[in-house]
C-alpha atoms as a PDB file:
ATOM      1  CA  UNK A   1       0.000   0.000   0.000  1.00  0.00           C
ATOM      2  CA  UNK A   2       2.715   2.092   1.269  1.00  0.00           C
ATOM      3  CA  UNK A   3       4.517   1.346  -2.123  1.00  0.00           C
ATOM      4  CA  UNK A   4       1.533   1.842  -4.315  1.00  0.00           C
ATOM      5  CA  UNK A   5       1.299   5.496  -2.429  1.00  0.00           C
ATOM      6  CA  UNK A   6       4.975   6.411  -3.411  1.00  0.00           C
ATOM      7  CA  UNK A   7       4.424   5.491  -6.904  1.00  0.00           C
ATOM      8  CA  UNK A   8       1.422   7.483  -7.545  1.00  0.00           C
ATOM      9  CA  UNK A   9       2.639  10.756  -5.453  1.00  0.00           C
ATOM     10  CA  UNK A  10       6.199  10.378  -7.782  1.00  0.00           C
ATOM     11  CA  UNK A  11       4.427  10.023 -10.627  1.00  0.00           C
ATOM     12  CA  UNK A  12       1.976  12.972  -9.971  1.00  0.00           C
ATOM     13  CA  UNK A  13       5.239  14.919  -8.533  1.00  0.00           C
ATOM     14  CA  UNK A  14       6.653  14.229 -12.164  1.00  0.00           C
ATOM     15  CA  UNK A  15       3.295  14.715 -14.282  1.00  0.00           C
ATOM     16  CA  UNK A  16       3.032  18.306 -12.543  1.00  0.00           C
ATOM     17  CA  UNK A  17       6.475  19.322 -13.138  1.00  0.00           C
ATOM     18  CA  UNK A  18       6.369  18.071 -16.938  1.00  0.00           C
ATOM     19  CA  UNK A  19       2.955  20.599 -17.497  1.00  0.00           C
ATOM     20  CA  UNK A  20       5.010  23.549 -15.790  1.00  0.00           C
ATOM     21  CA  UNK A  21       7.966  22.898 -18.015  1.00  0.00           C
ATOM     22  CA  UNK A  22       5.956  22.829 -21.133  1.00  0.00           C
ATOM     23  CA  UNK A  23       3.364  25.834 -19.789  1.00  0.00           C
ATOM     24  CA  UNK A  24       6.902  27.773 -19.582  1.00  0.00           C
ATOM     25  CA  UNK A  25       8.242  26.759 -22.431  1.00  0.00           C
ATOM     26  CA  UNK A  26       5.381  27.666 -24.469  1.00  0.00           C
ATOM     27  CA  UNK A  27       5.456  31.510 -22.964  1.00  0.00           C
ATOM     28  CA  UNK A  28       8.522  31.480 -23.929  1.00  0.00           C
ATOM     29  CA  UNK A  29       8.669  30.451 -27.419  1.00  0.00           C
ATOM     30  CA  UNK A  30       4.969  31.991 -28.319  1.00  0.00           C
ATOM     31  CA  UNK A  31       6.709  35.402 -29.579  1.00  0.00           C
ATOM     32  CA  UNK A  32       9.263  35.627 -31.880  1.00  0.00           C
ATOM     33  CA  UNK A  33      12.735  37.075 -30.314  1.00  0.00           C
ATOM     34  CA  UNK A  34      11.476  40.295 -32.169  1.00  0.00           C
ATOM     35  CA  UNK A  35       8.429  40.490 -30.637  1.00  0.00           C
ATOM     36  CA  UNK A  36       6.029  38.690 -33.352  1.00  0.00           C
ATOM     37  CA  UNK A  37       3.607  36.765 -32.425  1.00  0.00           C
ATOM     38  CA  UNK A  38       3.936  32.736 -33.303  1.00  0.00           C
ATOM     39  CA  UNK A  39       1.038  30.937 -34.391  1.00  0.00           C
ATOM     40  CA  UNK A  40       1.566  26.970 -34.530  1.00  0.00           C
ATOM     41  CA  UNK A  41      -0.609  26.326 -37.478  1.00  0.00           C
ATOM     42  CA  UNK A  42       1.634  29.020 -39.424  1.00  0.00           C
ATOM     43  CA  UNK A  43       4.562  26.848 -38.887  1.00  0.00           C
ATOM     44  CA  UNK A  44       6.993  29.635 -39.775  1.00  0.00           C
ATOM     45  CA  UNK A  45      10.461  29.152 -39.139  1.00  0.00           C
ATOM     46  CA  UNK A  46      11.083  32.471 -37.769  1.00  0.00           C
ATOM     47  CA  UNK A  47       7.852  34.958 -38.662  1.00  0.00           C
ATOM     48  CA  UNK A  48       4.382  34.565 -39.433  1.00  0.00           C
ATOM     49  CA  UNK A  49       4.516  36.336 -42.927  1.00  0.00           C
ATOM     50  CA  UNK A  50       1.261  38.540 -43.908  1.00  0.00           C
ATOM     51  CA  UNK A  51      -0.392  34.921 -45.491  1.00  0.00           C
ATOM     52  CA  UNK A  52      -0.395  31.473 -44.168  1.00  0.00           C
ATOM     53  CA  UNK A  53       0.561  28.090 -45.749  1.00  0.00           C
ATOM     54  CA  UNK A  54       3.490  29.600 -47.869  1.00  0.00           C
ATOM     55  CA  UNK A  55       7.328  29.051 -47.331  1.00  0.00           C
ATOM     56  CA  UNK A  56       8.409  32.390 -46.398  1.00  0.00           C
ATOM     57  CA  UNK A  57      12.018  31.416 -48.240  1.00  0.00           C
ATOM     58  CA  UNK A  58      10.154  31.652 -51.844  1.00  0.00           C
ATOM     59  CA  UNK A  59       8.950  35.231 -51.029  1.00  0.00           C
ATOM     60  CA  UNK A  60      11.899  37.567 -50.607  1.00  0.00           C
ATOM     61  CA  UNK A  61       9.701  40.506 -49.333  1.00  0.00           C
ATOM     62  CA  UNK A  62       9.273  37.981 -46.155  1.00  0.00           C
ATOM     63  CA  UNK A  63      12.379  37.520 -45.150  1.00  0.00           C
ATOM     64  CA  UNK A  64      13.410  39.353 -41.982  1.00  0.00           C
ATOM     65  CA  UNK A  65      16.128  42.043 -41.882  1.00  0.00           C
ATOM     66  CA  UNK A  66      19.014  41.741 -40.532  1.00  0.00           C
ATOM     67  CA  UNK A  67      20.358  45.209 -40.316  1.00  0.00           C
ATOM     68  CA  UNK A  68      18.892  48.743 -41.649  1.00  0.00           C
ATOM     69  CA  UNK A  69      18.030  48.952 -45.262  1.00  0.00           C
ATOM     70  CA  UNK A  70      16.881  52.337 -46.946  1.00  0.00           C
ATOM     71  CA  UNK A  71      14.854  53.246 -49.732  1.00  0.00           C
ATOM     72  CA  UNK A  72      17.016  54.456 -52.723  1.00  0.00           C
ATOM     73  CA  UNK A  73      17.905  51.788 -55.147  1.00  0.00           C
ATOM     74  CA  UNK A  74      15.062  50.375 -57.803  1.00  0.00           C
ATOM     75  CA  UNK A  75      13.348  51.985 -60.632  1.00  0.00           C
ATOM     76  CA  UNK A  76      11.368  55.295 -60.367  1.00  0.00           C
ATOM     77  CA  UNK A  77       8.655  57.330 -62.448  1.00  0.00           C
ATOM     78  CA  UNK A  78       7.509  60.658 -62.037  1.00  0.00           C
ATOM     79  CA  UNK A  79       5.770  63.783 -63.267  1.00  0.00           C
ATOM     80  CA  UNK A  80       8.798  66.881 -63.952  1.00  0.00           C
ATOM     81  CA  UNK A  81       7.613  70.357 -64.380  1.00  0.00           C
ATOM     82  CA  UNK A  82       9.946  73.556 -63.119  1.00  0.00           C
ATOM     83  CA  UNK A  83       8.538  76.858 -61.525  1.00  0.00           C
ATOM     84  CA  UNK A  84       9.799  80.377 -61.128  1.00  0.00           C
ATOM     85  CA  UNK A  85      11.134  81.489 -57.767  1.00  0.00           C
ATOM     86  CA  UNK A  86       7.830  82.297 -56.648  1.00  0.00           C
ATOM     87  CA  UNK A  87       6.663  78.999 -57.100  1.00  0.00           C
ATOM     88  CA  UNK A  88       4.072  79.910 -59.859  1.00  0.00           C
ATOM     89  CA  UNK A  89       4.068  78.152 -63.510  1.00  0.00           C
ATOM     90  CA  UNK A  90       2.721  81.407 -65.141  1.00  0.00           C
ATOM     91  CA  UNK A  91       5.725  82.236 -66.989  1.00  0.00           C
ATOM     92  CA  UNK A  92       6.680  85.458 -67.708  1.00  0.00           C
ATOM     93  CA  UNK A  93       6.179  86.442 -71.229  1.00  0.00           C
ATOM     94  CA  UNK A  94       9.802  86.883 -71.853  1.00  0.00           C
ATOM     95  CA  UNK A  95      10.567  83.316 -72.583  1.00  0.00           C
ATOM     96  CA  UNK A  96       7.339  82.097 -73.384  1.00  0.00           C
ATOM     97  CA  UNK A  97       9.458  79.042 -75.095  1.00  0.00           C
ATOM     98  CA  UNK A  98       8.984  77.300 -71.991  1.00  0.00           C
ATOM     99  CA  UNK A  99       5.539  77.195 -71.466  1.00  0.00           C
ATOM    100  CA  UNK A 100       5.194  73.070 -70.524  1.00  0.00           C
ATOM    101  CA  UNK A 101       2.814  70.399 -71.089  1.00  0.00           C
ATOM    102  CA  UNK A 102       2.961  68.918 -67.774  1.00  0.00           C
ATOM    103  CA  UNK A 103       1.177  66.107 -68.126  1.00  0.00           C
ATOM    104  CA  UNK A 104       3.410  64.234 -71.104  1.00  0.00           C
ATOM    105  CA  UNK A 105       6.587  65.574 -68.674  1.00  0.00           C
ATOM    106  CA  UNK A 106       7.981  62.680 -66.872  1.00  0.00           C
ATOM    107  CA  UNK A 107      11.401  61.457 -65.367  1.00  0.00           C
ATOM    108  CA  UNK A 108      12.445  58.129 -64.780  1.00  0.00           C
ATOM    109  CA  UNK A 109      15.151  57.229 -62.320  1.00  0.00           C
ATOM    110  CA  UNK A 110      17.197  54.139 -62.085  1.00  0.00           C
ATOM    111  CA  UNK A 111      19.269  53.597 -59.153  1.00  0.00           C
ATOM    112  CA  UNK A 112      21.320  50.520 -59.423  1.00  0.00           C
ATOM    113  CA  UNK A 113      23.454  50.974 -56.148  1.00  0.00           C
ATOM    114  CA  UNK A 114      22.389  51.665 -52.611  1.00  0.00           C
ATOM    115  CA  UNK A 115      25.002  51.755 -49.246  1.00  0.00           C
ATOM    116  CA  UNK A 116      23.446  51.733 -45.745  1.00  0.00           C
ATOM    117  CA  UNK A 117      24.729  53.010 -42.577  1.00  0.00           C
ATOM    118  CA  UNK A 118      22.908  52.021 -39.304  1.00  0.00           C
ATOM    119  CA  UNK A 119      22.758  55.179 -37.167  1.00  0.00           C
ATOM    120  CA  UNK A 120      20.505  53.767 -34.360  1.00  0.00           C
ATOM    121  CA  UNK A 121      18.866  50.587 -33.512  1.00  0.00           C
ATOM    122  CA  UNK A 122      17.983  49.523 -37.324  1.00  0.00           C
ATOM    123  CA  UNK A 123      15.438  51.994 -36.948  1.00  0.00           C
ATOM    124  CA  UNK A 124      17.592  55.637 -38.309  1.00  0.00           C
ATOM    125  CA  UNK A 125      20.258  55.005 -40.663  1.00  0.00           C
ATOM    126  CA  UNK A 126      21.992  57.101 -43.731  1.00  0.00           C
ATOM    127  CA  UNK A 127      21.480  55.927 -47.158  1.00  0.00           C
ATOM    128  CA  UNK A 128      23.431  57.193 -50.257  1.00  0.00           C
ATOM    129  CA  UNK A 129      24.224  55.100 -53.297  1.00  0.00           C
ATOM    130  CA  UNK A 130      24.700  55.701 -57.220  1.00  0.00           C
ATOM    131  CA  UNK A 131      21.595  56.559 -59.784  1.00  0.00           C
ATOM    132  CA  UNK A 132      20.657  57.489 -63.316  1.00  0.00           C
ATOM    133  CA  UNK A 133      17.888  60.144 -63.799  1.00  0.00           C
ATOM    134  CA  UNK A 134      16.195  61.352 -67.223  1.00  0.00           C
ATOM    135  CA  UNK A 135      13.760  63.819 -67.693  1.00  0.00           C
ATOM    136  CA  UNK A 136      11.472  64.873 -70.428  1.00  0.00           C
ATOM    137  CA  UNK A 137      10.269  68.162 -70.618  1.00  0.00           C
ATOM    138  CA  UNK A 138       7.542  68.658 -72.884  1.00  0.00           C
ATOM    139  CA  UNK A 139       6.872  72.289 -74.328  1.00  0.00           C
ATOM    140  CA  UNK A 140       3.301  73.424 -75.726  1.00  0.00           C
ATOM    141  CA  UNK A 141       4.272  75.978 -78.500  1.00  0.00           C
ATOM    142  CA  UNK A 142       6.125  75.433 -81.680  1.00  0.00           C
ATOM    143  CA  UNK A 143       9.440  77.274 -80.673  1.00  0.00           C
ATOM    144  CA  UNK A 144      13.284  76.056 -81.247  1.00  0.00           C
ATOM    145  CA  UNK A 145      15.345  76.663 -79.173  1.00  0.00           C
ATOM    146  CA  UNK A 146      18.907  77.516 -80.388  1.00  0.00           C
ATOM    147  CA  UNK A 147      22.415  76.926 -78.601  1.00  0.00           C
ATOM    148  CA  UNK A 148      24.970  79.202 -80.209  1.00  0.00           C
ATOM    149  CA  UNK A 149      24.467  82.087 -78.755  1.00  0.00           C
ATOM    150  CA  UNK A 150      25.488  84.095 -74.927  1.00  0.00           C
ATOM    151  CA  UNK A 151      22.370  83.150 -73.808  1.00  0.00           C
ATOM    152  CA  UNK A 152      19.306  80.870 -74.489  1.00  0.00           C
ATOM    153  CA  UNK A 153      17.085  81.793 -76.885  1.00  0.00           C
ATOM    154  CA  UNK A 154      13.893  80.226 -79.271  1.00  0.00           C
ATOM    155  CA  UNK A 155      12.453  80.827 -82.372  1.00  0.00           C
ATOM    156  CA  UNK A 156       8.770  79.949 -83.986  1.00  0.00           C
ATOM    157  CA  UNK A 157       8.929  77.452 -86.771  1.00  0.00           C
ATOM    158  CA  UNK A 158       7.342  78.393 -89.913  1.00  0.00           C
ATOM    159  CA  UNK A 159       6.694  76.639 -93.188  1.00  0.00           C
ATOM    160  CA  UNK A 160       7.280  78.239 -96.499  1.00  0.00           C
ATOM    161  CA  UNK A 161       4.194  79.853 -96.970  1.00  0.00           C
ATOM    162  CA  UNK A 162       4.684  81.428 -93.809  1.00  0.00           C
ATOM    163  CA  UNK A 163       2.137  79.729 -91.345  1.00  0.00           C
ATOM    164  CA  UNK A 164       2.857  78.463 -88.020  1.00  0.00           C
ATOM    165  CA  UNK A 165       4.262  74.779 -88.093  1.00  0.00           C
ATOM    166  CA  UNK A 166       2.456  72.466 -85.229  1.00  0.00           C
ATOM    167  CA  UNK A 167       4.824  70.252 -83.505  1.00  0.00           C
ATOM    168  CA  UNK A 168       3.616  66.775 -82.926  1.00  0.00           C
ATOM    169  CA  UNK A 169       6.975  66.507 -80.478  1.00  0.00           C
ATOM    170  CA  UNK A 170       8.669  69.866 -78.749  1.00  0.00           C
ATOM    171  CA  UNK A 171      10.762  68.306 -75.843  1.00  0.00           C
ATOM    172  CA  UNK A 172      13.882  69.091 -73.881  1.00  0.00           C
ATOM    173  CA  UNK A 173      15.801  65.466 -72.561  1.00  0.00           C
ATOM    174  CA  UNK A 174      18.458  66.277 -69.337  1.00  0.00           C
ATOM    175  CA  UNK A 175      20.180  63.174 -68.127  1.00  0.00           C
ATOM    176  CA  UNK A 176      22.164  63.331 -64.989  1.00  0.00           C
ATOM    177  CA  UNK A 177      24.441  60.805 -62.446  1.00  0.00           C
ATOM    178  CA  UNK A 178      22.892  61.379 -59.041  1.00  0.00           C
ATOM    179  CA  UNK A 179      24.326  60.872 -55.948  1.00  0.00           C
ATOM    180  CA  UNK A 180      21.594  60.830 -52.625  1.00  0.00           C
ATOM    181  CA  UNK A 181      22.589  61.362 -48.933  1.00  0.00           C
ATOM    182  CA  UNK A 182      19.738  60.491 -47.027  1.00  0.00           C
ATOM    183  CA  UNK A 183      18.527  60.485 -43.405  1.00  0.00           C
ATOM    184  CA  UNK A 184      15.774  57.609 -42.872  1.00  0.00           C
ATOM    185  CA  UNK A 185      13.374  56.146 -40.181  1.00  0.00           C
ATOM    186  CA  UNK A 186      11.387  53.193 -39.887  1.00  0.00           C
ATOM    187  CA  UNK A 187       9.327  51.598 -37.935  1.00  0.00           C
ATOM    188  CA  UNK A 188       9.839  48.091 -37.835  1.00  0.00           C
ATOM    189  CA  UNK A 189      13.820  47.473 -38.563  1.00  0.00           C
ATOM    190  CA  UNK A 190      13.375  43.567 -39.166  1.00  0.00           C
ATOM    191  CA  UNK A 191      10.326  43.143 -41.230  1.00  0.00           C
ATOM    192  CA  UNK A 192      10.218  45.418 -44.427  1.00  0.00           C
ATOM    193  CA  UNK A 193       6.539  43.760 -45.417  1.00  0.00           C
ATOM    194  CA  UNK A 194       4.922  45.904 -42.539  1.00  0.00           C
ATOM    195  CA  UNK A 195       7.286  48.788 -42.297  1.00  0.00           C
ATOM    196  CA  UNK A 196       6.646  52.973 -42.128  1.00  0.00           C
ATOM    197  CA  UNK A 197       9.302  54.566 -43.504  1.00  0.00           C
ATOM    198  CA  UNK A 198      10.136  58.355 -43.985  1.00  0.00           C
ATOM    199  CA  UNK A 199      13.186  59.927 -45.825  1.00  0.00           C
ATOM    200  CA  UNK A 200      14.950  63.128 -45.635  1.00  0.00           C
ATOM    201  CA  UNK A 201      18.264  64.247 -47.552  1.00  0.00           C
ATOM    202  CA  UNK A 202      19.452  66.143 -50.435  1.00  0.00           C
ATOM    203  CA  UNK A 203      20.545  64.481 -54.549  1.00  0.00           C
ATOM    204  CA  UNK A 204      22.843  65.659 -55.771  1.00  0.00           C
ATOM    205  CA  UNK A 205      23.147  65.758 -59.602  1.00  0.00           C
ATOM    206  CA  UNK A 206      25.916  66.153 -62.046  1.00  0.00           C
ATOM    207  CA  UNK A 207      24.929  66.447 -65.878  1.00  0.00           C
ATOM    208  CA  UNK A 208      25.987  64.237 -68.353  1.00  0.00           C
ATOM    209  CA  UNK A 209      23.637  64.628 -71.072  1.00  0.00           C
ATOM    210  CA  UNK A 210      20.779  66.930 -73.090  1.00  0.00           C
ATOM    211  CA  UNK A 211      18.965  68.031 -76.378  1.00  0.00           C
ATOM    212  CA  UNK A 212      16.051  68.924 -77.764  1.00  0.00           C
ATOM    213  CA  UNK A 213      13.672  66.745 -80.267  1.00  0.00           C
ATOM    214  CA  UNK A 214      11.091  68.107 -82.724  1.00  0.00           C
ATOM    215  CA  UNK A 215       8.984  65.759 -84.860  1.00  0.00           C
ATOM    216  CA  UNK A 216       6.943  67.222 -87.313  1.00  0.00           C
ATOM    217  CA  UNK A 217       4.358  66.038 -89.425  1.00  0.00           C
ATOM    218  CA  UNK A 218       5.755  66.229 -92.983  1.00  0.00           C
ATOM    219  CA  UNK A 219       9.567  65.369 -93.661  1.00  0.00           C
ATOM    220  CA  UNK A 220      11.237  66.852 -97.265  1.00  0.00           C
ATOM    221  CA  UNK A 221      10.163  70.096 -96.367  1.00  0.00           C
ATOM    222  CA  UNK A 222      11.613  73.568 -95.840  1.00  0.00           C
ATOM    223  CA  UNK A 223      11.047  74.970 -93.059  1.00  0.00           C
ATOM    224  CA  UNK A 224      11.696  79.032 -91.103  1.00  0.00           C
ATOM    225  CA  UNK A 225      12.660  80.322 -87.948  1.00  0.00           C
ATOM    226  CA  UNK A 226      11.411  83.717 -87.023  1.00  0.00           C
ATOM    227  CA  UNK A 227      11.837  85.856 -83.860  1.00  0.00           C
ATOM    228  CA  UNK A 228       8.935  87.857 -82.274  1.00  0.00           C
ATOM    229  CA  UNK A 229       8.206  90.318 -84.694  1.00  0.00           C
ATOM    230  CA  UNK A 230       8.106  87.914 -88.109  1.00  0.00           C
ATOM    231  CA  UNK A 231      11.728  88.055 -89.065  1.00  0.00           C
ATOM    232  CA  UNK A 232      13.040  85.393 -90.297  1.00  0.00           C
ATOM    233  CA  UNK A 233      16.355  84.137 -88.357  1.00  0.00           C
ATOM    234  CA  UNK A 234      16.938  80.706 -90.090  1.00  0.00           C
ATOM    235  CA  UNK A 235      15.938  78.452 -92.970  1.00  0.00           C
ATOM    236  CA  UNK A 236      16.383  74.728 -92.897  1.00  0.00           C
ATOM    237  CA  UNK A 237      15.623  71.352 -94.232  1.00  0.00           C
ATOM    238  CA  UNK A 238      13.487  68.487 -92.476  1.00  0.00           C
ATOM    239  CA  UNK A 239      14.889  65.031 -94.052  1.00  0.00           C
ATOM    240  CA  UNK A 240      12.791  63.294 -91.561  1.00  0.00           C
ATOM    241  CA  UNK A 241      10.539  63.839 -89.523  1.00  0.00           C
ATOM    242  CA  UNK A 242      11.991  64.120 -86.282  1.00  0.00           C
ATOM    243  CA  UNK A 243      15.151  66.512 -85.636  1.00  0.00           C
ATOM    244  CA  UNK A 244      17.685  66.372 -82.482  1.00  0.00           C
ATOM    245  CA  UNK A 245      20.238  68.902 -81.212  1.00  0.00           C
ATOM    246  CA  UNK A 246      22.569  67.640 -78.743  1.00  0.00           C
ATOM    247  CA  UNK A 247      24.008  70.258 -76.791  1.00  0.00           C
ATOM    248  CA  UNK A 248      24.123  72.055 -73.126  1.00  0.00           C
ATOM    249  CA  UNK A 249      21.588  74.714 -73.798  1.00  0.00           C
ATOM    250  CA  UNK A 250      22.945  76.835 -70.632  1.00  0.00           C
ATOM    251  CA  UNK A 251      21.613  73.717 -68.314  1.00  0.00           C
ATOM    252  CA  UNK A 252      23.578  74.230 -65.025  1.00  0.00           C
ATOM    253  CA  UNK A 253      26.053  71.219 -65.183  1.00  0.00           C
ATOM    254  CA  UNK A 254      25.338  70.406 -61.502  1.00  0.00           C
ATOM    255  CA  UNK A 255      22.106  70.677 -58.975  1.00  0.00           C
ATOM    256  CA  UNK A 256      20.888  69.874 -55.502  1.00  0.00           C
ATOM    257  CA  UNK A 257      17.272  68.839 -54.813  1.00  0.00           C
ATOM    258  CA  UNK A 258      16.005  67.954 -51.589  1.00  0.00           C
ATOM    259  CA  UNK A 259      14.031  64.951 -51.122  1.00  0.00           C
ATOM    260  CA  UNK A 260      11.554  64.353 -49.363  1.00  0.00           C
ATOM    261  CA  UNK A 261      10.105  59.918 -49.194  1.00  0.00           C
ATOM    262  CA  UNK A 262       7.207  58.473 -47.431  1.00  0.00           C
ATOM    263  CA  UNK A 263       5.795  55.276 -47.558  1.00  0.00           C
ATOM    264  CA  UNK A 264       4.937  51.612 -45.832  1.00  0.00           C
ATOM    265  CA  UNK A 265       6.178  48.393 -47.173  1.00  0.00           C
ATOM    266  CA  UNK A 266       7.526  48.137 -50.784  1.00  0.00           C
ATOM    267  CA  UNK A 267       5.262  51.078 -51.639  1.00  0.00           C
ATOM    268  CA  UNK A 268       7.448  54.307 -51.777  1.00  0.00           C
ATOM    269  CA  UNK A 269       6.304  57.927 -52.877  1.00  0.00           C
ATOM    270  CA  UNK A 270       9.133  60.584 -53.745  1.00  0.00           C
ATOM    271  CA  UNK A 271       9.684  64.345 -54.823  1.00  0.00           C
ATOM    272  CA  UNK A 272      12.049  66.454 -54.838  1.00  0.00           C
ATOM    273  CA  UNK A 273      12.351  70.266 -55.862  1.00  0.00           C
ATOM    274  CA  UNK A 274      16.086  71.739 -56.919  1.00  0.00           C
ATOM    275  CA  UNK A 275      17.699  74.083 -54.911  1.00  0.00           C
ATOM    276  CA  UNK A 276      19.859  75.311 -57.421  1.00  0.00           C
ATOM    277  CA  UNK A 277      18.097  76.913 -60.772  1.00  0.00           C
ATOM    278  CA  UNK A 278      17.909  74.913 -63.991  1.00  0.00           C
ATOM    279  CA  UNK A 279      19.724  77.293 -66.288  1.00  0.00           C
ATOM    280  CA  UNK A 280      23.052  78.737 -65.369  1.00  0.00           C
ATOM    281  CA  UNK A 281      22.620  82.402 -64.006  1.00  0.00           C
ATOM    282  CA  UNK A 282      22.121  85.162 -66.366  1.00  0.00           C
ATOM    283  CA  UNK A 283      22.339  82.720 -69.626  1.00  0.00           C
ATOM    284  CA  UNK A 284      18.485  81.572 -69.237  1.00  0.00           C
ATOM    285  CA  UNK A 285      15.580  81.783 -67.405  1.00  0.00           C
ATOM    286  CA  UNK A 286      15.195  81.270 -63.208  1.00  0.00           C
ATOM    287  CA  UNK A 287      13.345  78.298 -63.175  1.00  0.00           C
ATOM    288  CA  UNK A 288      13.634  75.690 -60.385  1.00  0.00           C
ATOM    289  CA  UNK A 289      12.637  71.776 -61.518  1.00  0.00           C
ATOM    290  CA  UNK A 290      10.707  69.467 -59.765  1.00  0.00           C
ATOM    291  CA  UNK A 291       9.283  66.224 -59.364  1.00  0.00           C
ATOM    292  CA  UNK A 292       6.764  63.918 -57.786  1.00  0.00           C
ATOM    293  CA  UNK A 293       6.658  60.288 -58.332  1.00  0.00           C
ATOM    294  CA  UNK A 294       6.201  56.660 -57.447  1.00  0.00           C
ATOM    295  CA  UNK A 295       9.129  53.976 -56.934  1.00  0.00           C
ATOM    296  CA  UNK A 296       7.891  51.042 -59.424  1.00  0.00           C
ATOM    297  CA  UNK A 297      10.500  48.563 -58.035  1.00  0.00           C
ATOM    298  CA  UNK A 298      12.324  48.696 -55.506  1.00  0.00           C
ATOM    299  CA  UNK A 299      15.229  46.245 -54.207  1.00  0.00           C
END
């Protein structure tokens, strides 16, 4: 009997301790080391990821972080336009050459090469890197502009019976290397998938490229270029129908635009204005570019 007593207290002795042990253990292991919560029917190795039943290692944008990433490198569209110093788009009537269709303007960015620099718990860090940046500017009149000269200057384009040529193309192409120095936060430093993120920082932009493109309707013809008051400046030949100048055009060869980035997950909105002026000083107009976009892939 006495026996029989012993045996059931140690085994009741040893069937309480083994339910502690595993009550403990399961506290213990029910969040991830990151705070996550675990669920058992996820059976993720280290995460539940935002759907269940999937191997986390087949969907990169699952994979934890280990250490602060920003949001620079990837592929980038946007809508360009410039302004005067005033902000305002109503230009003056001196240049009215630039006068822009802003909805055909775009810029595309493609930024091959990010570096990261954690500043403070994978949370703020400093992002720079390497990029590519073109931008279209599309104009709304029929004016050429011309390159050899102090300053920048346009002319109207006239057939040879004298009456205003329409443009099907008037567009001004800037390409530049750009450099970014970035301050970033985020919320959540290990999981990108359900991350806040906001950037501040400055590009900086050295040109490497430009010129203007015309295509006009009919090719084989003659065509006139005439200043404000009818004379005629120019006469030329079309041999096809589009026509490209390569050349400076009085761009600045460098700029600095602040940035400004916002967004949560892979989703990333960008603009940035310049804070130097588009044309060198006193060889065109002050005009200031700008532009507001969407990252289409980012990596």
């Amino acid at each position: 009997m006495k026996t029989s007593l012993k045996i059931s207290l140690l085994f009741t002795i040893f069937l309480t301790t083994a339910l502690i042990t595993n009550a403990q253990d399961e506290k213990k292991h029910s969040h991830h080391k990151h705070g996550w919560p675990m669920h058992d029917t996820a059976q993720m190795k280290e995460f539940t990821c935002a759907m269940e039943n999937f191997n986390m290692e087949d969907f990169p944008f699952c994979k934890s972080k280990k250490k602060y990433n920003g949001h620079w490198a990837g592929i980038e569209l946007g809508v360009s336009g410039y302004v005067t110093p005033d902000f305002d788009m109503n230009f003056n009537p001196s240049y009215p050459y630039m006068n822009m269709n802003t909805a055909r303007s775009m810029t595309v960015n493609i930024n091959p090469f990010e570096l990261n620099l954690n500043l403070y718990n994978n949370k703020i860090g400093f992002t720079t890197g390497l990029g590519f940046q073109i931008s279209n500017y599309y104009f709304t009149d029929n004016y050429v502009m011309l390159q050899d000269s102090s300053t920048l200057v346009a002319y109207k384009v006239q057939d040879s019976q004298g009456n205003p040529v329409k443009l099907k193309v008037n567009k001004l192409v800037t390409s530049y290397l750009t450099l970014p120095l970035f301050f970033e936060y985020q919320t959540n430093p290990y999981r990108r998938l359900s991350s806040f993120h906001v950037t501040l920082g400055v590009v900086a932009g050295v040109r490497i490229g430009s010129y203007t493109k015309q295509v006009y309707e009919d090719e084989g013809q003659a065509y006139s270029l005439v200043d404000e008051q009818g004379n005629k400046v120019a006469t030329f030949d079309v041999e096809h129908h589009s026509v490209q100048d390569r050349g400076a055009f009085h761009l600045s060869p460098f700029k600095l635009d602040a940035a400004f980035r916002v967004g949560w997950s892979h989703l990333n909105l960008f603009s940035t204005y310049s804070l130097t002026q588009m044309f060198q000083k006193n060889q065109g107009p002050e005009l200031y570019p700008f532009t507001v976009g969407i990252t289409l892939l980012g990596w």
